[in-house]
Protein backbone atom coordinates (compact mmCIF):
# COMPACT_ATOMS: atom_id res chain seq x y z
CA UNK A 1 -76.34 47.54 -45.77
CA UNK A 2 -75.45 47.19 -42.24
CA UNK A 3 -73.74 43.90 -42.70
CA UNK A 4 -71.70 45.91 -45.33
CA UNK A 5 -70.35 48.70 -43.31
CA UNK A 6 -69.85 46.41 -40.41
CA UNK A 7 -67.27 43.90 -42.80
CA UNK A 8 -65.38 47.19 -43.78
CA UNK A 9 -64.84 48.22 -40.90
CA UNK A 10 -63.39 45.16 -39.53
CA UNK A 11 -61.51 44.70 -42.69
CA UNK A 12 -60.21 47.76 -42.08
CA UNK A 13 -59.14 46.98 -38.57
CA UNK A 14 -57.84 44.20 -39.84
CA UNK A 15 -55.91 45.82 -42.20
CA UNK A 16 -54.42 48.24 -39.88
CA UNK A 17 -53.65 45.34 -37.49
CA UNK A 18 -51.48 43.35 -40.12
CA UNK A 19 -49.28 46.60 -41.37
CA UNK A 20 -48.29 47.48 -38.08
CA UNK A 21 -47.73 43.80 -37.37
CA UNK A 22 -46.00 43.58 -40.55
CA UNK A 23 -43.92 47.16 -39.53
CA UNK A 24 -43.00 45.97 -35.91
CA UNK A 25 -41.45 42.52 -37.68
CA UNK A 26 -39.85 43.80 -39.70
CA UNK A 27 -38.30 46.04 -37.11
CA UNK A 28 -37.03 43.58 -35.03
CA UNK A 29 -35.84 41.75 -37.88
CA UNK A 30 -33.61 44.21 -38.69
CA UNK A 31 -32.64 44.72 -35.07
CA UNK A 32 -31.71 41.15 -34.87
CA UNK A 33 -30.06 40.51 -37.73
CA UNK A 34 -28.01 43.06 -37.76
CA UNK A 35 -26.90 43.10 -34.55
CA UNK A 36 -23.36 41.65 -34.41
CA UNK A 37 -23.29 40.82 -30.18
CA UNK A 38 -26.87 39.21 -31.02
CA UNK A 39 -25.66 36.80 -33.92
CA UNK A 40 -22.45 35.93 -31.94
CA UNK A 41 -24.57 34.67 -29.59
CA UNK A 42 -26.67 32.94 -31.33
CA UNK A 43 -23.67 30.98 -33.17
CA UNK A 44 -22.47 30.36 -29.93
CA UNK A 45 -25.47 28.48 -28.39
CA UNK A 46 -25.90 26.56 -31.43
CA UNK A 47 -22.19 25.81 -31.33
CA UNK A 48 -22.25 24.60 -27.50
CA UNK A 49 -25.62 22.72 -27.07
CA UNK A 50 -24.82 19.72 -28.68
CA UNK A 51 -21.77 19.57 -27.25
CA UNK A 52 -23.25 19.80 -23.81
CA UNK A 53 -25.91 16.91 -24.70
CA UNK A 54 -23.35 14.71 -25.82
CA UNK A 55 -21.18 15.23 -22.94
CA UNK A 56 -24.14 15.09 -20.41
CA UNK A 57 -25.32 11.44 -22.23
CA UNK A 58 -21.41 9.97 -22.50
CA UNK A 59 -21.18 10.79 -18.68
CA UNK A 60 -24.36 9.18 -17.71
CA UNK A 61 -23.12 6.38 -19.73
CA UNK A 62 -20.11 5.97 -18.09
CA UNK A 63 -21.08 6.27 -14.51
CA UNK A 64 -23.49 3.57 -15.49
CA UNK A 65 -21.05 1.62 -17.02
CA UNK A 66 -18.61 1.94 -13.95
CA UNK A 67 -21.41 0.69 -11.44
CA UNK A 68 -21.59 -2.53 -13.43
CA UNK A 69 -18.09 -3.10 -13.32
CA UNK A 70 -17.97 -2.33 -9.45
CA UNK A 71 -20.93 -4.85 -9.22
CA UNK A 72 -19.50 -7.28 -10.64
CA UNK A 73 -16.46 -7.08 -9.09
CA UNK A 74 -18.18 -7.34 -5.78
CA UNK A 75 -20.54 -10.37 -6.57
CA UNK A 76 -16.75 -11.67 -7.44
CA UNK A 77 -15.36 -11.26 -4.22
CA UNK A 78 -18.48 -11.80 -1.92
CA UNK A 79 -19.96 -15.28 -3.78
CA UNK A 80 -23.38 -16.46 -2.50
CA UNK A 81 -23.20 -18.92 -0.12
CA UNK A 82 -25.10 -22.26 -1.35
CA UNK A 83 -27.28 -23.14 1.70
């Protein structure tokens, strides 16, 4: 009987835990989603962080890519010497 009384009571609290999580949710769902300034901004980083990657990975690429040319222009003008 103890057992019993013990299980409702946590299903209870359990219970109670869940609405309010439930409430709060969907609270700041709403607050969220209709927030115009918040979805603008969220359009906008999805919008611009690709672009950033892409441009961070093409620059990389191209520094890298004028090294080797500067390389091997240099081994071009300073040959090694056969000893």
């Amino acid at each position: 009987m103890m057992n019993f009384i013990v299980y409702k009571m946590h299903y209870q609290l359990l219970l109670i835990n869940n609405t309010y999580f439930l409430l709060i949710k969907s609270t700041l769902l709403n607050m969220t989603i209709n927030n115009p300034i918040f979805i603008f901004s969220v359009i906008t980083v999805i919008w611009f962080i690709p672009g950033i990657i892409v441009r961070r990975f093409r620059e990389s690429k191209r520094i890298k890519t004028k090294e080797k040319i500067q390389s091997d222009a240099i081994k071009k003008l300073y040959p090694k010497s056969k000893d």
